[in-house]
N, C-alpha and C. Protein backbone atom coordinates (compact mmCIF):
# COMPACT_ATOMS: atom_id res chain seq x y z
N UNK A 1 -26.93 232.94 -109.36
CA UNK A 1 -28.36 233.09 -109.32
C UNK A 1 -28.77 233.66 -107.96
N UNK A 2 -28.31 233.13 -107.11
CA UNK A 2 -28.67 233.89 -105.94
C UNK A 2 -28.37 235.29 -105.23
N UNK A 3 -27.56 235.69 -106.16
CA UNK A 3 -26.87 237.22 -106.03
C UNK A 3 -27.77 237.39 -106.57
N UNK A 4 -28.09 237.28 -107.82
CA UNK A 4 -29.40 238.30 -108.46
C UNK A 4 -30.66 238.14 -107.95
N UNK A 5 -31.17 237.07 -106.75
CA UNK A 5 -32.05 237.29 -106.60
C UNK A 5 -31.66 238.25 -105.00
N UNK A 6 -30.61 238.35 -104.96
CA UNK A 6 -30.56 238.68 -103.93
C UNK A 6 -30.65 241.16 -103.78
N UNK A 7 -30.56 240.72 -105.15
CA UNK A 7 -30.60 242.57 -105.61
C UNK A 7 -31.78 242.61 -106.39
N UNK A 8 -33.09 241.44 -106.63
CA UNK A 8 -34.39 241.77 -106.76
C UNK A 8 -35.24 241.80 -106.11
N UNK A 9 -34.92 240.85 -105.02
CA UNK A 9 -36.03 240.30 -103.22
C UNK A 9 -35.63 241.80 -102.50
N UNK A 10 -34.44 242.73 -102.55
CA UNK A 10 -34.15 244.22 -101.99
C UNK A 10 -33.43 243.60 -100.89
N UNK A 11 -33.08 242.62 -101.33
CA UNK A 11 -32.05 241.69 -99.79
C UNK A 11 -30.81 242.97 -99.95
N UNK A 12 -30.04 243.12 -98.56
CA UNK A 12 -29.31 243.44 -98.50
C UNK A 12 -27.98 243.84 -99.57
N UNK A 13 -27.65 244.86 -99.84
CA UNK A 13 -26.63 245.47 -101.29
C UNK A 13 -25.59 246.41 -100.57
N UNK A 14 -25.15 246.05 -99.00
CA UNK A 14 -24.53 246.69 -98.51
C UNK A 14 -23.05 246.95 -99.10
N UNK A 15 -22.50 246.27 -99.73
CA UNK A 15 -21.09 246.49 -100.54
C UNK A 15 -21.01 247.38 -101.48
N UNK A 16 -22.63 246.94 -102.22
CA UNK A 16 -22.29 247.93 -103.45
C UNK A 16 -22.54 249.25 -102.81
N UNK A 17 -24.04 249.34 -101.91
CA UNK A 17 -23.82 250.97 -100.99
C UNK A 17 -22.31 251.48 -100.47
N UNK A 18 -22.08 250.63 -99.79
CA UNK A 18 -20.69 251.00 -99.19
C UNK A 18 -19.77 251.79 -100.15
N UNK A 19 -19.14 250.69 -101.34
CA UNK A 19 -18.47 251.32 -102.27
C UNK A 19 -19.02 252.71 -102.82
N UNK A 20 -20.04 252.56 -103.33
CA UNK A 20 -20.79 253.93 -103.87
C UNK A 20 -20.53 255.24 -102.74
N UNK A 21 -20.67 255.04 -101.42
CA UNK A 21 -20.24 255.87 -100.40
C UNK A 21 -19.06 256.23 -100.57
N UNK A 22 -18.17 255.23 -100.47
CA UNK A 22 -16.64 255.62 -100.69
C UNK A 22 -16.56 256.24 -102.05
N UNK A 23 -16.83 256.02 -103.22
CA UNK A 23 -16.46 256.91 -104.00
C UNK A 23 -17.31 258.04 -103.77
N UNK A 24 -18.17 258.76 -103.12
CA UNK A 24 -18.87 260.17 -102.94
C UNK A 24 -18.02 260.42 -101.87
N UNK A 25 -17.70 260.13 -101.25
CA UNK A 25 -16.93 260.59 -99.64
C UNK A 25 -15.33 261.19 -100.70
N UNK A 26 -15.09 260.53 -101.44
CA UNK A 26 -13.36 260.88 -102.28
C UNK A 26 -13.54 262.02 -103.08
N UNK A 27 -14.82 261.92 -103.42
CA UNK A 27 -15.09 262.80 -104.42
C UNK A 27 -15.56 264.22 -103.50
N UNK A 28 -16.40 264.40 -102.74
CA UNK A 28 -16.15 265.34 -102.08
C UNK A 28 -15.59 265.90 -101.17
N UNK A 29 -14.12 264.75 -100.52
CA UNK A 29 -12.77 265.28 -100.20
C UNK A 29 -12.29 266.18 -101.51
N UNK A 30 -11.85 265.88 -102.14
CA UNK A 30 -11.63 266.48 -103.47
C UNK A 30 -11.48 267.77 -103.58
N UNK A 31 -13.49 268.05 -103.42
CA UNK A 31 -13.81 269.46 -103.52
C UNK A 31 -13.69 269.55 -102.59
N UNK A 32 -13.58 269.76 -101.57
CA UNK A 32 -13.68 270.28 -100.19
C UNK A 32 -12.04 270.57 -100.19
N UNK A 33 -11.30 269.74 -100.76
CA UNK A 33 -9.34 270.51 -100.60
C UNK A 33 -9.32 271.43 -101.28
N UNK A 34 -9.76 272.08 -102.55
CA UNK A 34 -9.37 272.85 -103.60
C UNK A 34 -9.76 274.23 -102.31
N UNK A 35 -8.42 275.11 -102.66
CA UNK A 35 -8.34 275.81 -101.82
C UNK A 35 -9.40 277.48 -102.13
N UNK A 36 -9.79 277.40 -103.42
CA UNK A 36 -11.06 278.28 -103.64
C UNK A 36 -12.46 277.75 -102.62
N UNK A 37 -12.50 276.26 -103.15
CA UNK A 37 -13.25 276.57 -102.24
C UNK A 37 -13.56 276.26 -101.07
N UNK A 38 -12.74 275.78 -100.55
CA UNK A 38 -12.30 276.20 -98.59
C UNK A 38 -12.27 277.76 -98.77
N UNK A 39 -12.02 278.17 -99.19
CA UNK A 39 -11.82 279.99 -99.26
C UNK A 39 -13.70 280.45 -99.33
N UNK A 40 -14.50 279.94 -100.23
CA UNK A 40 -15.70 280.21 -100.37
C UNK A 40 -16.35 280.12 -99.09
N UNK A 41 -15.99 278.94 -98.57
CA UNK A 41 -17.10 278.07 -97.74
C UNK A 41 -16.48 278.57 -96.62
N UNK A 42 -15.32 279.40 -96.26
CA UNK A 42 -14.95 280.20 -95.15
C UNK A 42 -16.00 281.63 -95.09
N UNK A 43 -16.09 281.85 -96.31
CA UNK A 43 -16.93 283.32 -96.11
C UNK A 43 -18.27 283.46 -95.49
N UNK A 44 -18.78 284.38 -95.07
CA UNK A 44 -20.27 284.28 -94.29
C UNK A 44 -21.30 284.15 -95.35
N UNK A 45 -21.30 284.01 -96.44
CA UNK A 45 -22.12 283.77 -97.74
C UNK A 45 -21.87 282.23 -98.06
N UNK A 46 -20.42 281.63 -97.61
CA UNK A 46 -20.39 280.34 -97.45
C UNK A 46 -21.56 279.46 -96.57
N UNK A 47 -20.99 279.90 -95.55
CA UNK A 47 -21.66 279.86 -94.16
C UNK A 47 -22.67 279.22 -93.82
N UNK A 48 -23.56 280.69 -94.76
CA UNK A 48 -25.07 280.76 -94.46
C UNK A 48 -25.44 279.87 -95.83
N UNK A 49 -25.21 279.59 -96.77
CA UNK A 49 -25.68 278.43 -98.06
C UNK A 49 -24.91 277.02 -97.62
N UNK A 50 -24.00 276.65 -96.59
CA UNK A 50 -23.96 275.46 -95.78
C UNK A 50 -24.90 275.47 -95.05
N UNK A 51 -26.06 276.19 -94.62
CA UNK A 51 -26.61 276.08 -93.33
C UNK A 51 -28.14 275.79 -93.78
N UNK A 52 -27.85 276.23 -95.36
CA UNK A 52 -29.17 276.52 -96.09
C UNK A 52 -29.22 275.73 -97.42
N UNK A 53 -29.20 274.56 -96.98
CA UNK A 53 -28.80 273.49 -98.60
C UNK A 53 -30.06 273.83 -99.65
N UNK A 54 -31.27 273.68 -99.41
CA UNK A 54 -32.58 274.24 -100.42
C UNK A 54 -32.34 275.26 -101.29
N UNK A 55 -31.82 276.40 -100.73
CA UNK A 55 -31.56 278.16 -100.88
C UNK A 55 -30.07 277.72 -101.93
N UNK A 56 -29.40 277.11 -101.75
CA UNK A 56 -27.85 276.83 -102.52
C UNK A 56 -27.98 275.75 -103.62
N UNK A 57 -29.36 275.00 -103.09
CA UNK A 57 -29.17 274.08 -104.79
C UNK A 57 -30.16 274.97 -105.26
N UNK A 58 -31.54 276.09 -105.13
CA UNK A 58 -32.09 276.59 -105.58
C UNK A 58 -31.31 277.84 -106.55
N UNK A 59 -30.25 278.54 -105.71
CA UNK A 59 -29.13 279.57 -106.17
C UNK A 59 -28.63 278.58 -107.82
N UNK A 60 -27.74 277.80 -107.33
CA UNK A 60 -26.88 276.88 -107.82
C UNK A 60 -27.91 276.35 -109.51
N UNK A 61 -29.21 275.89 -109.59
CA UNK A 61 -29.92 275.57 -110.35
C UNK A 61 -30.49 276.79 -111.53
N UNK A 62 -30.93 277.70 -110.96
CA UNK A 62 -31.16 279.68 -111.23
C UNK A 62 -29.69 280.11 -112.18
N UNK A 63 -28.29 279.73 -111.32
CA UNK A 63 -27.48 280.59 -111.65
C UNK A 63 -26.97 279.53 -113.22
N UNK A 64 -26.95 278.28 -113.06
CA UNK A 64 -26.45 277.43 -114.31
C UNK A 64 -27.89 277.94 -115.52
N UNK A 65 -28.97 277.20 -114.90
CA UNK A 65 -29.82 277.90 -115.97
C UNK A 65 -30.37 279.07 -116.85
N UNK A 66 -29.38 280.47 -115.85
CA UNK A 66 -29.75 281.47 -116.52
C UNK A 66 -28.53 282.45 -116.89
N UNK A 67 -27.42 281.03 -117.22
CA UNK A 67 -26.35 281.61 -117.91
C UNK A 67 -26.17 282.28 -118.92
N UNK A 68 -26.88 281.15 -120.28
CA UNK A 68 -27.03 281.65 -121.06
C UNK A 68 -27.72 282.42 -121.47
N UNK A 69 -28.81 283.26 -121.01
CA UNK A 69 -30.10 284.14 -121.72
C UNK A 69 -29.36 285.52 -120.89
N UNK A 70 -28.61 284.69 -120.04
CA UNK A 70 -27.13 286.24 -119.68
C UNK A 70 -26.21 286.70 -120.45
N UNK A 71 -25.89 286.02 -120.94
CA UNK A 71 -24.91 286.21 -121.85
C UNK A 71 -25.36 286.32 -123.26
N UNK A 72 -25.95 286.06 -123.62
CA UNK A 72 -26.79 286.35 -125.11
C UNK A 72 -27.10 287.90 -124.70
N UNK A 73 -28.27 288.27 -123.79
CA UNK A 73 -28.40 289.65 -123.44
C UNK A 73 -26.73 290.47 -123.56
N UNK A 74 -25.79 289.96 -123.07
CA UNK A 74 -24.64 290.83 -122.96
C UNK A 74 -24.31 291.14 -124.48
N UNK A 75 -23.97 289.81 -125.20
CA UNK A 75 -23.64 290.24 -126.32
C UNK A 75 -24.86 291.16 -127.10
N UNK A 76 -26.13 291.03 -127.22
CA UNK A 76 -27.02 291.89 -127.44
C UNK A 76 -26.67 293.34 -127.07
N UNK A 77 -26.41 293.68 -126.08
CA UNK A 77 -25.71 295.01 -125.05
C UNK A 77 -25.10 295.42 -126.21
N UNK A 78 -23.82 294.55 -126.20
CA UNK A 78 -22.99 295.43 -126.82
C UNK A 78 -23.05 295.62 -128.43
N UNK A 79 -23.69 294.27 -129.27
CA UNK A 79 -23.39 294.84 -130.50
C UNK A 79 -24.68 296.18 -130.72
N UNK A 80 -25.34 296.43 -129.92
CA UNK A 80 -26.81 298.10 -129.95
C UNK A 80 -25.66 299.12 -129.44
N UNK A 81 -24.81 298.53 -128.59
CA UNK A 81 -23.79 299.77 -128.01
C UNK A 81 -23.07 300.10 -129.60
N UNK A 82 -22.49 299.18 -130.02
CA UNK A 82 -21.83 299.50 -131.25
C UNK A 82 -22.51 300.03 -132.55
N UNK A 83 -23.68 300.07 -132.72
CA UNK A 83 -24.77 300.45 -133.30
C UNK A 83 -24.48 301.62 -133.13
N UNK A 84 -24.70 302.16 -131.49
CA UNK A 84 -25.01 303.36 -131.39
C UNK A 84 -23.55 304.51 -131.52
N UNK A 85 -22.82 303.97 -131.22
CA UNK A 85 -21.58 304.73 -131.84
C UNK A 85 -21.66 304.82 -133.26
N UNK A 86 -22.60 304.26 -134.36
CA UNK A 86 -22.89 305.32 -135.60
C UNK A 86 -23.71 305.97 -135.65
N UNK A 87 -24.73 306.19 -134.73
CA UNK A 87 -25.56 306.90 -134.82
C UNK A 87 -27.07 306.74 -134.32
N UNK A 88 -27.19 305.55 -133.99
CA UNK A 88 -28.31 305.13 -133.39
C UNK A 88 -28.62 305.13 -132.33
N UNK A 89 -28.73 306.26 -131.38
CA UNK A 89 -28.72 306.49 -129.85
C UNK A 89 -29.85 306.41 -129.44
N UNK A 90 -31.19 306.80 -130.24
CA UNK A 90 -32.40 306.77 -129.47
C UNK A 90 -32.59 304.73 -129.56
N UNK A 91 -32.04 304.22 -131.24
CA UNK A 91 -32.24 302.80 -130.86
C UNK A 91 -32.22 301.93 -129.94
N UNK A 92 -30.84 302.78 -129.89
CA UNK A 92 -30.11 301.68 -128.85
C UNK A 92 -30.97 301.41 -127.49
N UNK A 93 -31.58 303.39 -127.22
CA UNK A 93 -31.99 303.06 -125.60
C UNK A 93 -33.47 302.41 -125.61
N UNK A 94 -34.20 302.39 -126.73
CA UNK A 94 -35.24 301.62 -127.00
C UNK A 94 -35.20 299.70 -126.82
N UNK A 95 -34.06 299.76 -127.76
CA UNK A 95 -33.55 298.27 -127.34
C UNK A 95 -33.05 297.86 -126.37
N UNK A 96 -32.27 298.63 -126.17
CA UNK A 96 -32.13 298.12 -124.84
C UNK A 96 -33.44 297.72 -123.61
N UNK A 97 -33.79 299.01 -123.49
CA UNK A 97 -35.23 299.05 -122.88
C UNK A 97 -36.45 297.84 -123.55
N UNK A 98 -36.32 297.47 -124.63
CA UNK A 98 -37.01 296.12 -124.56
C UNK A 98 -36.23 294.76 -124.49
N UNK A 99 -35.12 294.85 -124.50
CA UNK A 99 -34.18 293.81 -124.51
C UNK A 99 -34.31 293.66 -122.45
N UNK A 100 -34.49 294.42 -122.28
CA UNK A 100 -34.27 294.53 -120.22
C UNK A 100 -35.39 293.91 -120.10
N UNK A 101 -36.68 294.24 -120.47
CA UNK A 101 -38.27 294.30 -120.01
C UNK A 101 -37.80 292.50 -120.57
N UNK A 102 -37.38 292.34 -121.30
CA UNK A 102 -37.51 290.77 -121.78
C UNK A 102 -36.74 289.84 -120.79
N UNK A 103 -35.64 290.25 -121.07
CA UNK A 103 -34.61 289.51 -119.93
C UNK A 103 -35.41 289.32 -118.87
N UNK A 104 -35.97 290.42 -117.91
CA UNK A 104 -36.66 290.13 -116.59
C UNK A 104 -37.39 289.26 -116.38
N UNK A 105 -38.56 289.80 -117.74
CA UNK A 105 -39.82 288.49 -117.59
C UNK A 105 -38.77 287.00 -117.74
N UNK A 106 -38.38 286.56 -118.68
CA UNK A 106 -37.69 285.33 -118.85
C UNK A 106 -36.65 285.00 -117.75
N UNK A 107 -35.98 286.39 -116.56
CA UNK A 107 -35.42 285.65 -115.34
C UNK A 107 -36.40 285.19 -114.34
N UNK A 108 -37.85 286.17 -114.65
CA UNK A 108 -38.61 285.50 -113.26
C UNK A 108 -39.19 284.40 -113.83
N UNK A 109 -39.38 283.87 -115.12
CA UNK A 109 -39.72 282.70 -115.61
C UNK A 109 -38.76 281.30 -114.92
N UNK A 110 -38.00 282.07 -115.14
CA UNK A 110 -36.29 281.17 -114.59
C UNK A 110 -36.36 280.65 -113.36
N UNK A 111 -37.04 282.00 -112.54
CA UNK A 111 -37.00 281.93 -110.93
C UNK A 111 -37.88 280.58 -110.79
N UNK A 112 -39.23 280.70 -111.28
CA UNK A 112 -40.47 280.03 -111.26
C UNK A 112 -39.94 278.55 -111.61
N UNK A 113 -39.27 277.93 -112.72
CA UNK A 113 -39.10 277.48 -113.21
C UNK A 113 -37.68 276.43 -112.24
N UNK A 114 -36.60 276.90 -111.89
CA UNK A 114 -35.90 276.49 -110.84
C UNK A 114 -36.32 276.13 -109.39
N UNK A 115 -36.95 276.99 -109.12
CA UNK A 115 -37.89 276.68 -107.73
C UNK A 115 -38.60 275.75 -107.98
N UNK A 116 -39.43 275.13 -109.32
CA UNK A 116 -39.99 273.58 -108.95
C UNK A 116 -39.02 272.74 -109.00
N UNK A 117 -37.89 273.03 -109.98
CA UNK A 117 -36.84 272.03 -110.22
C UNK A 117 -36.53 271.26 -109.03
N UNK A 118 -35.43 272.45 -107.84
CA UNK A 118 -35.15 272.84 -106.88
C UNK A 118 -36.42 271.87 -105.62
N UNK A 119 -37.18 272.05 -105.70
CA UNK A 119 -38.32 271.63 -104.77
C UNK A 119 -38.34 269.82 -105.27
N UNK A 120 -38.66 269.81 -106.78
CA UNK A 120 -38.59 268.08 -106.89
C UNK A 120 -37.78 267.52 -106.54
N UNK A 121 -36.29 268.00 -107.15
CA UNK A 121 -35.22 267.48 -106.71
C UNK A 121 -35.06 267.29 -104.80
N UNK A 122 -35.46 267.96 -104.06
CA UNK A 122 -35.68 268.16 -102.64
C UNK A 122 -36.66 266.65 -102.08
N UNK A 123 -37.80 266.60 -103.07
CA UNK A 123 -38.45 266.08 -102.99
C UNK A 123 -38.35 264.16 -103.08
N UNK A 124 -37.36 264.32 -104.09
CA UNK A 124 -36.91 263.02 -104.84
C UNK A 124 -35.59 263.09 -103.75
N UNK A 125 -34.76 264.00 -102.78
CA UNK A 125 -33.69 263.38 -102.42
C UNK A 125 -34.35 262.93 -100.77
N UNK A 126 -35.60 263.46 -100.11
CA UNK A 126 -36.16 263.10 -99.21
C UNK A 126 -36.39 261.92 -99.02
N UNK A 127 -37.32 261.39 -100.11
CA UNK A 127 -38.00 260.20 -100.62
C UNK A 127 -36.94 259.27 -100.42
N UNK A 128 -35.83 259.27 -101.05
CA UNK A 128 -34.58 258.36 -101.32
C UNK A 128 -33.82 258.27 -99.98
N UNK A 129 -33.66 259.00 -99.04
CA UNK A 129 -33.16 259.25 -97.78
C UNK A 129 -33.87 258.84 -96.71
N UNK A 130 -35.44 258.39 -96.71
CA UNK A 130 -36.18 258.20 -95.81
C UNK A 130 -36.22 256.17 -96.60
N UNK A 131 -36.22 256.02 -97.80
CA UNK A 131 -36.13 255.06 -98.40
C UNK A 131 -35.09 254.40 -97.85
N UNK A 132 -33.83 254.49 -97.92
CA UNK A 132 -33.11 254.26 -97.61
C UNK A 132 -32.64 253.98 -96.26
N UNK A 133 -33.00 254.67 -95.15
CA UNK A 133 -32.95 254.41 -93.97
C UNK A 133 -34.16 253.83 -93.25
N UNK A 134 -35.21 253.38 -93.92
CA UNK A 134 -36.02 252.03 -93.58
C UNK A 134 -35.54 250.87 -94.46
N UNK A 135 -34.55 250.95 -95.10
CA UNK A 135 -33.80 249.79 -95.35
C UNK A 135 -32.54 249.29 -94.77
N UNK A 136 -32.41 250.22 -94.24
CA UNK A 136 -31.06 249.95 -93.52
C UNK A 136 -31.74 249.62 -92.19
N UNK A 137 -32.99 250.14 -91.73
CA UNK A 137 -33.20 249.68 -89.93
C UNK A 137 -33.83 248.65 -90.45
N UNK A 138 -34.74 248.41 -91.73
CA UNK A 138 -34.99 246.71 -91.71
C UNK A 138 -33.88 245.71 -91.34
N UNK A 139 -32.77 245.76 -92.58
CA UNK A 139 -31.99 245.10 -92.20
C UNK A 139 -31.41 245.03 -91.43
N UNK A 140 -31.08 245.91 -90.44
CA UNK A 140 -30.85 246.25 -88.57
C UNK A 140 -31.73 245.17 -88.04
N UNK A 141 -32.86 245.67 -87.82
CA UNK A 141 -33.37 244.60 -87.28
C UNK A 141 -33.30 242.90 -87.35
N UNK A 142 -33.66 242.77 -88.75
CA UNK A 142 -33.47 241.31 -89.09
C UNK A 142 -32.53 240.94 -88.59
N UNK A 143 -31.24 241.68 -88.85
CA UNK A 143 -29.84 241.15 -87.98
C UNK A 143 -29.85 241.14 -86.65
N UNK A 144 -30.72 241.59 -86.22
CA UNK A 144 -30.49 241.71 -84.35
C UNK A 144 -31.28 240.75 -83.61
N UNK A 145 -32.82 240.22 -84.77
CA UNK A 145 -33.56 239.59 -84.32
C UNK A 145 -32.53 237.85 -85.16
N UNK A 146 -31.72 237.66 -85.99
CA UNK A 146 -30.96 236.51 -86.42
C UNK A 146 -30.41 236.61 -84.89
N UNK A 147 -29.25 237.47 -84.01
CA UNK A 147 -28.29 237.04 -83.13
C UNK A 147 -29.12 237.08 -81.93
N UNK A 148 -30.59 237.20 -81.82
CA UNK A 148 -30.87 236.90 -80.25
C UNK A 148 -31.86 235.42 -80.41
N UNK A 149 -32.12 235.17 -81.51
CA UNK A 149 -32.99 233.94 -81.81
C UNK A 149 -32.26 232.61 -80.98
N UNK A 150 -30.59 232.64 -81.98
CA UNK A 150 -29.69 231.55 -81.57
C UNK A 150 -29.60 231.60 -80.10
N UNK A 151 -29.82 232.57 -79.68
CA UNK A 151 -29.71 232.84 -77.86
C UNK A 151 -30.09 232.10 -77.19
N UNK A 152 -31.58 232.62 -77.35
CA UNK A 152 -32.93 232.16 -76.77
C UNK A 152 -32.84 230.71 -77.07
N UNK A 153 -32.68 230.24 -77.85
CA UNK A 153 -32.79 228.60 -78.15
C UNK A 153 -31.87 227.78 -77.33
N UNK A 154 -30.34 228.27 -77.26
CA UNK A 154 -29.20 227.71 -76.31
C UNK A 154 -30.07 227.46 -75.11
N UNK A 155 -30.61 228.75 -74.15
CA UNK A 155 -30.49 228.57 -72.62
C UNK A 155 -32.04 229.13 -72.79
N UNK A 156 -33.00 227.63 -73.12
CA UNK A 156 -34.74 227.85 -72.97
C UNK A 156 -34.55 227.89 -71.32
N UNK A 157 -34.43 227.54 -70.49
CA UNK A 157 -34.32 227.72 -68.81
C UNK A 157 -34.26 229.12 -68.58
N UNK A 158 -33.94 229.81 -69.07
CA UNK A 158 -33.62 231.29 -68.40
C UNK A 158 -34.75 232.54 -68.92
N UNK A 159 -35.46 231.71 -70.20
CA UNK A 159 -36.51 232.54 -70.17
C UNK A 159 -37.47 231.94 -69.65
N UNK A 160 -37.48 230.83 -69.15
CA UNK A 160 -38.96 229.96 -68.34
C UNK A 160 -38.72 231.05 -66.83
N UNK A 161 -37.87 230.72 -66.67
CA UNK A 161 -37.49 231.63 -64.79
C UNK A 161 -37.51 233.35 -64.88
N UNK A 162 -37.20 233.86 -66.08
CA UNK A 162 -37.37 235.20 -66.16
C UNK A 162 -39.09 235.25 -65.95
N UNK A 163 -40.04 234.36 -66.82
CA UNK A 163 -41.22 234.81 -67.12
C UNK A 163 -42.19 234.13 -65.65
N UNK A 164 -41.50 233.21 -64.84
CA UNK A 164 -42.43 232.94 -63.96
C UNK A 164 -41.77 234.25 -62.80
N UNK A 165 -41.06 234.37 -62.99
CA UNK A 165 -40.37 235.51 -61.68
C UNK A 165 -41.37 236.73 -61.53
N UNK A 166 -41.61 237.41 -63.30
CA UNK A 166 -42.39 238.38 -63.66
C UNK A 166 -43.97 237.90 -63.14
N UNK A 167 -44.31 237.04 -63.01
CA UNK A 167 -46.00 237.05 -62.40
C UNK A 167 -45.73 236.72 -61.00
């Protein structure tokens, strides 16, 4: 009972943080050995998206989400290409030409659309990071103000003579 009240009062959960650390710290040893991408994160495109975490989960969010309306367009490409090897050449460049005008609008939809993602997510990992480290200096404190309490109580003489010295 007192464990659970002790993870509803927001008392201290330093083990389970801890552990949770250790498995993210293993997990991105991990990635960080695979030798692609030490090879990536060597390049100056590495570099500069280590230097630029917003810009790389914004990339990173853009490039997963607009996989597929990539690849649908490709296969689109080609079965109008194959079209047009019987005979349909003005089709093809028509379709194509509205198949492009579409794709675009629906990548800058994409753009629009990732960039809030991108921004909440920013938003929600701020929140949790600033959360988090007024929980950790609470409990800093509390602990610092527990080991000087017992102090002060041992040797009451030494703060009577500190405080008459000071006037």
């Amino acid at each position: 009972m007192q464990s659970e009240m002790s993870n509803i009062d927001g008392l201290p959960l330093s083990r389970e943080m801890q552990d949770l650390q250790n498995r993210f710290n293993t997990m991105m040893h991990t990635i960080n050995s695979n030798s692609k991408v030490a090879a990536f994160m060597n390049s100056s495109l590495g570099q500069y998206l280590d230097d630029h975490p917003f810009l790389a989960l914004l990339l990173l969010v853009f490039t997963i989400m607009s996989a597929v309306p990539v690849g649908l367009f490709l296969i689109f490409a080609v079965v109008t290409s194959l079209l047009a090897c019987i005979g349909f050449i003005v089709m093809e460049g028509l379709m194509l030409s509205i198949g492009g005008v579409v794709l675009l609008c629906f990548l800058c939809g994409m753009v629009l659309i990732s960039l809030a993602i991108s921004s909440l997510l920013a938003i929600c990992y701020f929140t949790f990071s600033t959360t988090m480290n007024y929980y950790h200096n609470a409990s800093t404190a509390s602990k610092k103000e527990e080991t000087i309490s017992p102090s002060a109580n041992m040797c009451p003489g030494n703060t009577e003579s500190k405080s008459t010295k000071a006037e």
